[in-house]
C-alpha atoms as a PDB file:
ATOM      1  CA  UNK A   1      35.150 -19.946  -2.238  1.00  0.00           C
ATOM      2  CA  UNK A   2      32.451 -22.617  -2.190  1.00  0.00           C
ATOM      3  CA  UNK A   3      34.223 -25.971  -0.991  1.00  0.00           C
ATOM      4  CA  UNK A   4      31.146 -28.040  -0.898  1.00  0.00           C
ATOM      5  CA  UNK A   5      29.691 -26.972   3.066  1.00  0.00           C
ATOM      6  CA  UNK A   6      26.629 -26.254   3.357  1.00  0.00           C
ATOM      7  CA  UNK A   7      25.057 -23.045   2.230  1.00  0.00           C
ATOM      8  CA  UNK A   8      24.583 -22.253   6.107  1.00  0.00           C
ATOM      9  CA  UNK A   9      28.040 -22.885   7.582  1.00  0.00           C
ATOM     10  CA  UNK A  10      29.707 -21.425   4.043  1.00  0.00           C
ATOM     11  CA  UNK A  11      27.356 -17.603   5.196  1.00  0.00           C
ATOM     12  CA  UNK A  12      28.665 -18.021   8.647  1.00  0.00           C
ATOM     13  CA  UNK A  13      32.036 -18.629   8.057  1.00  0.00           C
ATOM     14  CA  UNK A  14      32.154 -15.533   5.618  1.00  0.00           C
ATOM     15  CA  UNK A  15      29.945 -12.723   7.161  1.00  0.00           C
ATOM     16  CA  UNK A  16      28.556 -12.403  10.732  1.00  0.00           C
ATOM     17  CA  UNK A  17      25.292 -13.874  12.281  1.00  0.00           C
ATOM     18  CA  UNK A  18      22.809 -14.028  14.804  1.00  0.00           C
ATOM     19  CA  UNK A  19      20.842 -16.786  15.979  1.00  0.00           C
ATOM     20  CA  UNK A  20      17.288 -16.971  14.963  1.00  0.00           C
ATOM     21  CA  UNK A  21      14.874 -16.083  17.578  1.00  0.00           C
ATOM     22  CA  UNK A  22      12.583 -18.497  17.390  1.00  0.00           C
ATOM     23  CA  UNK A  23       8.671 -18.105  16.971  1.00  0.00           C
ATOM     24  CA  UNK A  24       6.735 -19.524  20.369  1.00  0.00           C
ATOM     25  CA  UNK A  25       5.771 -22.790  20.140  1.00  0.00           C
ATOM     26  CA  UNK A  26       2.056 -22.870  18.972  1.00  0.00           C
ATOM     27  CA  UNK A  27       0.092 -25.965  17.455  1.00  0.00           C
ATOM     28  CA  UNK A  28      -1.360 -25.649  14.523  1.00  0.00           C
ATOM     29  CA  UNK A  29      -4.871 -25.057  15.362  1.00  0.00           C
ATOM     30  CA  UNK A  30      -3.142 -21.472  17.142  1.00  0.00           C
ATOM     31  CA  UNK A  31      -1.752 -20.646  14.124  1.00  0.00           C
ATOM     32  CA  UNK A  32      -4.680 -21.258  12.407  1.00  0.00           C
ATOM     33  CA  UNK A  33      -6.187 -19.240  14.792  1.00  0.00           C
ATOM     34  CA  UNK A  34      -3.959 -16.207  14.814  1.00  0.00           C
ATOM     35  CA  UNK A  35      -4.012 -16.122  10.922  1.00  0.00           C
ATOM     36  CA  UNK A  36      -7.570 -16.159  11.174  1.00  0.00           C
ATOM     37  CA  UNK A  37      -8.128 -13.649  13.761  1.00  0.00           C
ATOM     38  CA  UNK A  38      -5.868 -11.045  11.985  1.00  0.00           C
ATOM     39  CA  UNK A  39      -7.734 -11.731   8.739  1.00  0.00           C
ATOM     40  CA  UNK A  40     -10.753 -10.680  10.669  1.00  0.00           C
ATOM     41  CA  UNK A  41      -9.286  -7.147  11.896  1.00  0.00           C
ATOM     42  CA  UNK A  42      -7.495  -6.527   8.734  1.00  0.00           C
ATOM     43  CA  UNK A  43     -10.452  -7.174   6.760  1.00  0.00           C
ATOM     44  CA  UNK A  44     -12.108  -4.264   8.302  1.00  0.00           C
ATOM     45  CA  UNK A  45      -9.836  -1.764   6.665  1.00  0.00           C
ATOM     46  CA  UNK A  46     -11.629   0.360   4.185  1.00  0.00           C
ATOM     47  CA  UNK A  47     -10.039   3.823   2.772  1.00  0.00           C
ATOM     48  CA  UNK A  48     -11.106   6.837   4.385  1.00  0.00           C
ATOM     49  CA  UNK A  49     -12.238  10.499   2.628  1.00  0.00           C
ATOM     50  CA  UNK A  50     -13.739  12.072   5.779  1.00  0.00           C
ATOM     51  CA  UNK A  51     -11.654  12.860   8.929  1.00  0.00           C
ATOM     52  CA  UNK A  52     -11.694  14.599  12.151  1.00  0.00           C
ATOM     53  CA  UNK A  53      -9.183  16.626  13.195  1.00  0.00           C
ATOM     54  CA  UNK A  54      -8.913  14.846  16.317  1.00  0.00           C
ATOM     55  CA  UNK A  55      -5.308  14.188  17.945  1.00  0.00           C
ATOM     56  CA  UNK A  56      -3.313  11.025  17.130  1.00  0.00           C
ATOM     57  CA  UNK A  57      -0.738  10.755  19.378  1.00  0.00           C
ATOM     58  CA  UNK A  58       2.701  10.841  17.808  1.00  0.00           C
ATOM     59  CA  UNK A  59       3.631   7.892  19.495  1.00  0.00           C
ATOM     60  CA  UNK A  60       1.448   6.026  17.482  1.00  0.00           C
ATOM     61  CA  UNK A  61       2.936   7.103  14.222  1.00  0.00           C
ATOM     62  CA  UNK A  62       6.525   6.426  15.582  1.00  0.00           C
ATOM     63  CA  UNK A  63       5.422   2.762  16.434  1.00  0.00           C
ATOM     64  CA  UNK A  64       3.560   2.575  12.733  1.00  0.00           C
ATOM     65  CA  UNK A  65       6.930   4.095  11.179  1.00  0.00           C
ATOM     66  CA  UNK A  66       9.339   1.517  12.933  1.00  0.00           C
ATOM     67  CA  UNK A  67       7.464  -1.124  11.759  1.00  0.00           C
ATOM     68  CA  UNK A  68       7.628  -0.395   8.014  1.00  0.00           C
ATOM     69  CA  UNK A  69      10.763   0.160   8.781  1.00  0.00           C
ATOM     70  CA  UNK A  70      11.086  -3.611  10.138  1.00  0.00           C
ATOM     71  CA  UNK A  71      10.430  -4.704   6.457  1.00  0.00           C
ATOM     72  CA  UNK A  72      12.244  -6.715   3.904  1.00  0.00           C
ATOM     73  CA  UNK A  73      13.935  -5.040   1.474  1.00  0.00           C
ATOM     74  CA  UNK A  74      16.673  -6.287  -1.461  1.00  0.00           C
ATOM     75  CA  UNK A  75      19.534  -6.762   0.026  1.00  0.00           C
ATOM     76  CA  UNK A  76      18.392  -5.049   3.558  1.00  0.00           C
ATOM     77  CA  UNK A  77      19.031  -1.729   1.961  1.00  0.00           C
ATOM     78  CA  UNK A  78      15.933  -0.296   3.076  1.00  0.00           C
ATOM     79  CA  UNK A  79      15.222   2.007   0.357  1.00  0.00           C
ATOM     80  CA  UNK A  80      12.337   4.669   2.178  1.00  0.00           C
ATOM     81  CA  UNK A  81      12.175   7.604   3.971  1.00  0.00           C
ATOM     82  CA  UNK A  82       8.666   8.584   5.340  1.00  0.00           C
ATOM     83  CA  UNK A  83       8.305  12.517   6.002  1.00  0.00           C
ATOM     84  CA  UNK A  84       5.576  12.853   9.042  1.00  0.00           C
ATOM     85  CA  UNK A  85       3.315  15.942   8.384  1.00  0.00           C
ATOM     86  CA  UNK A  86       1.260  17.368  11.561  1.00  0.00           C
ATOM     87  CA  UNK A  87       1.951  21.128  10.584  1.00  0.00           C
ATOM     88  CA  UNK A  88      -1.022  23.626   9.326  1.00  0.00           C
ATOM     89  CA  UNK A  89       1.310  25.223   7.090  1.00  0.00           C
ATOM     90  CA  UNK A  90       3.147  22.308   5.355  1.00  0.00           C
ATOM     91  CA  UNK A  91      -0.661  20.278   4.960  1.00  0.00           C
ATOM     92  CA  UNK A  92      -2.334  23.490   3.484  1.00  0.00           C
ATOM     93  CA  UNK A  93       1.001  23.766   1.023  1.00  0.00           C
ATOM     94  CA  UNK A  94       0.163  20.333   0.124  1.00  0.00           C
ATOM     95  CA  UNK A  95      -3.582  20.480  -0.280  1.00  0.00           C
ATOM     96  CA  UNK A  96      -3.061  23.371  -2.779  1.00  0.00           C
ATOM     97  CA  UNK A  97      -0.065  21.585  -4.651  1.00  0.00           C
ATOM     98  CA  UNK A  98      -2.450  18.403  -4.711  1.00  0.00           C
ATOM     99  CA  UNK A  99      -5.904  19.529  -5.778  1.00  0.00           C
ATOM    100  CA  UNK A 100      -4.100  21.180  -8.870  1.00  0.00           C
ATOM    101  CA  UNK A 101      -2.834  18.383  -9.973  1.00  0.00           C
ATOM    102  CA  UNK A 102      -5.486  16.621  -9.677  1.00  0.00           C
ATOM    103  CA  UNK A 103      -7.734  18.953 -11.364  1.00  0.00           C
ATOM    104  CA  UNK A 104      -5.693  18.923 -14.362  1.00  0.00           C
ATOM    105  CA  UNK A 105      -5.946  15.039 -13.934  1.00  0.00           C
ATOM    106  CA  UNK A 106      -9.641  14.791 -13.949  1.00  0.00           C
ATOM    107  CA  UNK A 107     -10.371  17.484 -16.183  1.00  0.00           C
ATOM    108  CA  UNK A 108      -7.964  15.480 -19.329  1.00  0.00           C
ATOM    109  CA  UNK A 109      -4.632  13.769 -17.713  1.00  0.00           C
ATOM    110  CA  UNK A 110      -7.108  10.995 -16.665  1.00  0.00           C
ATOM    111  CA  UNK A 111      -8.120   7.984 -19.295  1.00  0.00           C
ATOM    112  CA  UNK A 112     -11.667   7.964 -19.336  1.00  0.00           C
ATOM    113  CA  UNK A 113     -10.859   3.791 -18.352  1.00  0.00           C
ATOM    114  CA  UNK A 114      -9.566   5.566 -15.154  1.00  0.00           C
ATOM    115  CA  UNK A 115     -12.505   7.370 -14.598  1.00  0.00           C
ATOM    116  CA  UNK A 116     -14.967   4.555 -15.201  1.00  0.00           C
ATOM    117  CA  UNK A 117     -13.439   2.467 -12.838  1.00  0.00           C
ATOM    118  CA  UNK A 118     -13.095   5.019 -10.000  1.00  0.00           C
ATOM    119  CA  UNK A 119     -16.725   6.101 -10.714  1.00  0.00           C
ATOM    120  CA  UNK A 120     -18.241   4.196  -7.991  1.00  0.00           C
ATOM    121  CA  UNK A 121     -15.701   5.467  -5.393  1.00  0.00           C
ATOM    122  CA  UNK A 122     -17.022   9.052  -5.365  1.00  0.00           C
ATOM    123  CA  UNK A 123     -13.375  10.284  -5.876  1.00  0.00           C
ATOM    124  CA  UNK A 124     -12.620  14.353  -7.156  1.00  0.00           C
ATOM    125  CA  UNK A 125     -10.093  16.781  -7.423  1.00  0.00           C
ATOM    126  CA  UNK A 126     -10.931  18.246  -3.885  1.00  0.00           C
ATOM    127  CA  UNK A 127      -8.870  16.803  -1.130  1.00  0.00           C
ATOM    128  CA  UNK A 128     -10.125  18.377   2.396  1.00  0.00           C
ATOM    129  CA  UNK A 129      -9.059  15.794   4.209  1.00  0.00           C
ATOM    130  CA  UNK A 130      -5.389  17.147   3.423  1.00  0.00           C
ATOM    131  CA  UNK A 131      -5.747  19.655   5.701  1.00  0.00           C
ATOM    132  CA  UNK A 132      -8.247  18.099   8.063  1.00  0.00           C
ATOM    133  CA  UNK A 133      -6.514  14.888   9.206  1.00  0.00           C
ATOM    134  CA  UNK A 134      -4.356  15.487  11.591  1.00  0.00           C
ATOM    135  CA  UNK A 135      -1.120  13.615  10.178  1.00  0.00           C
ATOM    136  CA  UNK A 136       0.055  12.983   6.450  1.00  0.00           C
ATOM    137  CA  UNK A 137       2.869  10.597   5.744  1.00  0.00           C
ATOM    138  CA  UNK A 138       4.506  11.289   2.578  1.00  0.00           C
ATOM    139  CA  UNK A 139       6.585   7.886   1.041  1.00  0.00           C
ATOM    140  CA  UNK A 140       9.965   8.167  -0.775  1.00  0.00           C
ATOM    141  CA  UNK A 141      11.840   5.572  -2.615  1.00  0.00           C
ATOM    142  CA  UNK A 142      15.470   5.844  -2.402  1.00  0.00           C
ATOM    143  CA  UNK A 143      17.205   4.589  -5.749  1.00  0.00           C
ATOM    144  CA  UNK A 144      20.791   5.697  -4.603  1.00  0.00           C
ATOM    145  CA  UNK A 145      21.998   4.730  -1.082  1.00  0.00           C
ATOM    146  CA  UNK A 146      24.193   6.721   0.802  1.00  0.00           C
ATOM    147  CA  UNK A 147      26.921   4.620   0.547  1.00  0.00           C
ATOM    148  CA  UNK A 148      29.103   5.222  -1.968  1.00  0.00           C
ATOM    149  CA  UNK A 149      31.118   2.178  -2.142  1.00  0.00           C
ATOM    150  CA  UNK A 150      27.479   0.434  -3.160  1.00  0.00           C
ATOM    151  CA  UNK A 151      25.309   3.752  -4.196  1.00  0.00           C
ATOM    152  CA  UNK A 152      22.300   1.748  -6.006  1.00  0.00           C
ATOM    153  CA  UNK A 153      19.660   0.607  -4.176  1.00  0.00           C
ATOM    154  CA  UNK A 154      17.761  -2.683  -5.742  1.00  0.00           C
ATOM    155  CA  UNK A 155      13.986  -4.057  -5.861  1.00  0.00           C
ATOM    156  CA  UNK A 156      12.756  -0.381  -4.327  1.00  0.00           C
ATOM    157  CA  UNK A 157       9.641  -0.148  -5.326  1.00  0.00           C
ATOM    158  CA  UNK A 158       8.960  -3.722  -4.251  1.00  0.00           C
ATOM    159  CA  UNK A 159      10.332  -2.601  -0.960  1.00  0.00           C
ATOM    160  CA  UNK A 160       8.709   0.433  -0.300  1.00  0.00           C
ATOM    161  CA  UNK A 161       5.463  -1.321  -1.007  1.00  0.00           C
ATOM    162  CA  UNK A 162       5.929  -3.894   1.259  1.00  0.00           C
ATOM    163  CA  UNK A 163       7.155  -1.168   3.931  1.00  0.00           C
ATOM    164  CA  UNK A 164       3.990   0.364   3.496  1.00  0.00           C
ATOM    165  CA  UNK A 165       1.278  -2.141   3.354  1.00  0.00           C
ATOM    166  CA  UNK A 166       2.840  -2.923   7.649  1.00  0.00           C
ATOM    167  CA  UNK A 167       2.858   0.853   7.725  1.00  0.00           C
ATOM    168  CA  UNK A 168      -1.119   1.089   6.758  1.00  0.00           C
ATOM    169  CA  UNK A 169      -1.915  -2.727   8.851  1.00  0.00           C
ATOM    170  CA  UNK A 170      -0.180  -0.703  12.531  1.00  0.00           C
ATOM    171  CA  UNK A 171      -2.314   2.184  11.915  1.00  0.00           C
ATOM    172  CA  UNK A 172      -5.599  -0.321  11.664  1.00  0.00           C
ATOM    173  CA  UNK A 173      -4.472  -2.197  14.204  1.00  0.00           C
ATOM    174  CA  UNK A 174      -3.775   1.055  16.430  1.00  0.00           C
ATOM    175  CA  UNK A 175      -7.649   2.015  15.361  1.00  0.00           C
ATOM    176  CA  UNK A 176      -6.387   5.150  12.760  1.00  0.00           C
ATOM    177  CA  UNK A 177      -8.537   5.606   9.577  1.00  0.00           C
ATOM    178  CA  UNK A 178      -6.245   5.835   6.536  1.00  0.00           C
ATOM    179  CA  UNK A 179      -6.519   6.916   2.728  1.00  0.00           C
ATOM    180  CA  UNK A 180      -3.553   6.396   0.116  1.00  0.00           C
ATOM    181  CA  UNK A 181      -3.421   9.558  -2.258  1.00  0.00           C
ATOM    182  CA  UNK A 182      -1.205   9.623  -4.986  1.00  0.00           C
ATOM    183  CA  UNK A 183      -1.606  12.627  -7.149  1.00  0.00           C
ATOM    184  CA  UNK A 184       0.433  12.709 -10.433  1.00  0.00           C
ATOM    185  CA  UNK A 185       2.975  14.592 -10.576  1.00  0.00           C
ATOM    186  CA  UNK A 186       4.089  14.794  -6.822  1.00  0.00           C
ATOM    187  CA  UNK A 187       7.254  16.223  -6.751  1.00  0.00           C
ATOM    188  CA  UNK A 188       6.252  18.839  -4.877  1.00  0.00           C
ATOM    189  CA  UNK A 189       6.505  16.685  -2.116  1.00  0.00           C
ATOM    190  CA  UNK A 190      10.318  16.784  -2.453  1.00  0.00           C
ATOM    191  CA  UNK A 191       9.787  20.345  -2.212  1.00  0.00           C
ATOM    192  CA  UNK A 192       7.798  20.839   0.835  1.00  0.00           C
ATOM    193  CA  UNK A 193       8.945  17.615   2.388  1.00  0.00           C
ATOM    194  CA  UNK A 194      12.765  18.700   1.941  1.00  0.00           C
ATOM    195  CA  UNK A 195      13.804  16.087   0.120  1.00  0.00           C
ATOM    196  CA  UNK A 196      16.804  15.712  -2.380  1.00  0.00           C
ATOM    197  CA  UNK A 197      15.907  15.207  -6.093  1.00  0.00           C
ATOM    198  CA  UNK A 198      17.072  11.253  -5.812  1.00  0.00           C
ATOM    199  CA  UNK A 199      13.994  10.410  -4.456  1.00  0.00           C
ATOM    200  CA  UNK A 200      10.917   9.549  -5.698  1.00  0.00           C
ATOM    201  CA  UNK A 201       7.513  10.037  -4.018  1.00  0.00           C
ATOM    202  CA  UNK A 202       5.229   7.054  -4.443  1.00  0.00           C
ATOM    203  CA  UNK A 203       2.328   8.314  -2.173  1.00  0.00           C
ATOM    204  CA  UNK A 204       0.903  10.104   0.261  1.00  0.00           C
ATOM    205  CA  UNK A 205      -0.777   8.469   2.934  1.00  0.00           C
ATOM    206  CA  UNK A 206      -3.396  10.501   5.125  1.00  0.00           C
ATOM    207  CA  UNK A 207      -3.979   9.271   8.814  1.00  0.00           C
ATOM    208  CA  UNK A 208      -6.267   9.817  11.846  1.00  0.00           C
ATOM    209  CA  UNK A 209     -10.278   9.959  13.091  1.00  0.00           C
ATOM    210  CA  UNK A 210     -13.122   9.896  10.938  1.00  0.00           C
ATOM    211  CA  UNK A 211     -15.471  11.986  10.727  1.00  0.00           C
ATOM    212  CA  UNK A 212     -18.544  11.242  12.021  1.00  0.00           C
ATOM    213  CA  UNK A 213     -20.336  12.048   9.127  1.00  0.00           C
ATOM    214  CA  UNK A 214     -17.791   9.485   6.871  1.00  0.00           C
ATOM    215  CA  UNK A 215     -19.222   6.798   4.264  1.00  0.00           C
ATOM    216  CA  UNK A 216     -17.737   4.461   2.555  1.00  0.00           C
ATOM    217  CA  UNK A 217     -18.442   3.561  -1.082  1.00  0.00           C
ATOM    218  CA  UNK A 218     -20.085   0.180  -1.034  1.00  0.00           C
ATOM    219  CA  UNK A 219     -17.864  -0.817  -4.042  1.00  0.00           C
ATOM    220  CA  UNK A 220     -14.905   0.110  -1.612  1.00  0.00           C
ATOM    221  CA  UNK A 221     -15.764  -3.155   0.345  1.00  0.00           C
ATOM    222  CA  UNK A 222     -15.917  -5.736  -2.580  1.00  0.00           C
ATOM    223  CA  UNK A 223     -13.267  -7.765  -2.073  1.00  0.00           C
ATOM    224  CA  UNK A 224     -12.829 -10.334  -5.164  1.00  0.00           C
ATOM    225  CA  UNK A 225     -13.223 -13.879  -3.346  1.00  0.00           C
ATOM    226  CA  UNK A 226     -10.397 -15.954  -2.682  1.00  0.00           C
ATOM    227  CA  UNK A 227     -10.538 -18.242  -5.924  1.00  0.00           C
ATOM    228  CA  UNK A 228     -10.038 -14.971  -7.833  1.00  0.00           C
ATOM    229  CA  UNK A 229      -6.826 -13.900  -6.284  1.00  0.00           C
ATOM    230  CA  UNK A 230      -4.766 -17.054  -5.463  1.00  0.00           C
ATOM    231  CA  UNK A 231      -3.903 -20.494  -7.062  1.00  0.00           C
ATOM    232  CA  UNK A 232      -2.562 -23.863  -5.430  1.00  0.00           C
ATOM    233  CA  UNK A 233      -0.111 -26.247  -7.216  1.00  0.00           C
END
């Protein structure tokens, strides 16, 4: 019962806590600085349709998957479960199960809007790189938890997208091309991914080397200018 302490000392008294560990001490023109320099590496992402089949270490995906897994989520109940893919057998399973959806997609599922707009991308229904890359992540939302005493999870798409856009800025940072695919329909990711019917897969993220015959779509790297995307009150 609230009996007028502050918000602070009311959440300690009732639940457990842990200091917060404090950021260094930086002036402002170093955090300026850091912002600035990460803008500069993250800005180099583009989406990749050509890759090697070059090794990525697993290590690196490990480190990428622990720190989606470091993301906010409502009410911490971290609502994903990433299936890594580095087998022949379950990418060529998903290749097949992919390109036929997408086939029927281009070939009617898709609004012509869709199309338009993808145009200048250079996307189709075949997905080499499925096979070729040497790891596939596959991302599930969880909408019931485990728990039964509090089985719904809450926000979950919210925060599965957050958990993936750290999951996509690792790999860049660890120097790993990456494409988001998200064929419609993809349950059959439940199916070769082993996954119970509660979840939901959101996408399919492909990871590794480009080739070194890879382009990217010049319309892939216009970005729409700061004014565009933000306001200030």
């Amino acid at each position: 019962m609230y009996d007028g302490a502050p918000a602070a000392d009311v959440f300690m008294a009732e639940h457990e806590a842990l200091p917060w560990q404090p950021y260094p001490e930086l002036s402002d023109n170093a955090r300026i600085e850091r912002a600035q320099t990460f803008l500069a590496e993250i800005a180099t992402r583009r989406s990749c349709r050509a890759f090697s089949d070059r090794p990525v270490p697993r290590e690196v995906i490990e480190a990428a998957l622990r720190a989606a897994g470091s993301a906010p989520s409502g009410a911490n109940r971290q609502p994903w479960h990433f299936c890594a893919i580095a087998g022949a057998e379950a990418k060529a399973t998903i290749r097949v199960a992919a390109e036929e959806e997408e086939r029927h997609f281009y070939a009617g599922r898709a609004p012509g809007a869709w199309l338009d707009a993808a145009l200048p991308l250079g996307t189709h229904a075949d997905k080499p790189f499925l096979e070729t890359a040497p790891w596939l992540i596959a991302v599930f939302a969880r909408r019931l938890a485990d728990d039964e005493a509090v089985p719904r999870n809450y926000y979950v798409t919210e925060s599965v997208g957050i958990a993936t856009g750290i999951l996509l800025a690792t790999l860049h940072a660890a120097g790993i091309a990456t494409l988001v695919h998200t064929p419609r329909p993809m349950r059959f990711l439940n199916r070769v991914c082993r996954r119970p019917e509660g979840e939901k897969a959101l996408m399919l993220i492909v990871a590794g080397h480009p080739a070194a015959e890879a382009m990217i779509p010049a319309a892939g790297s216009m970005k729409k200018p700061l004014e565009e995307i933000s306001s200030w009150l």
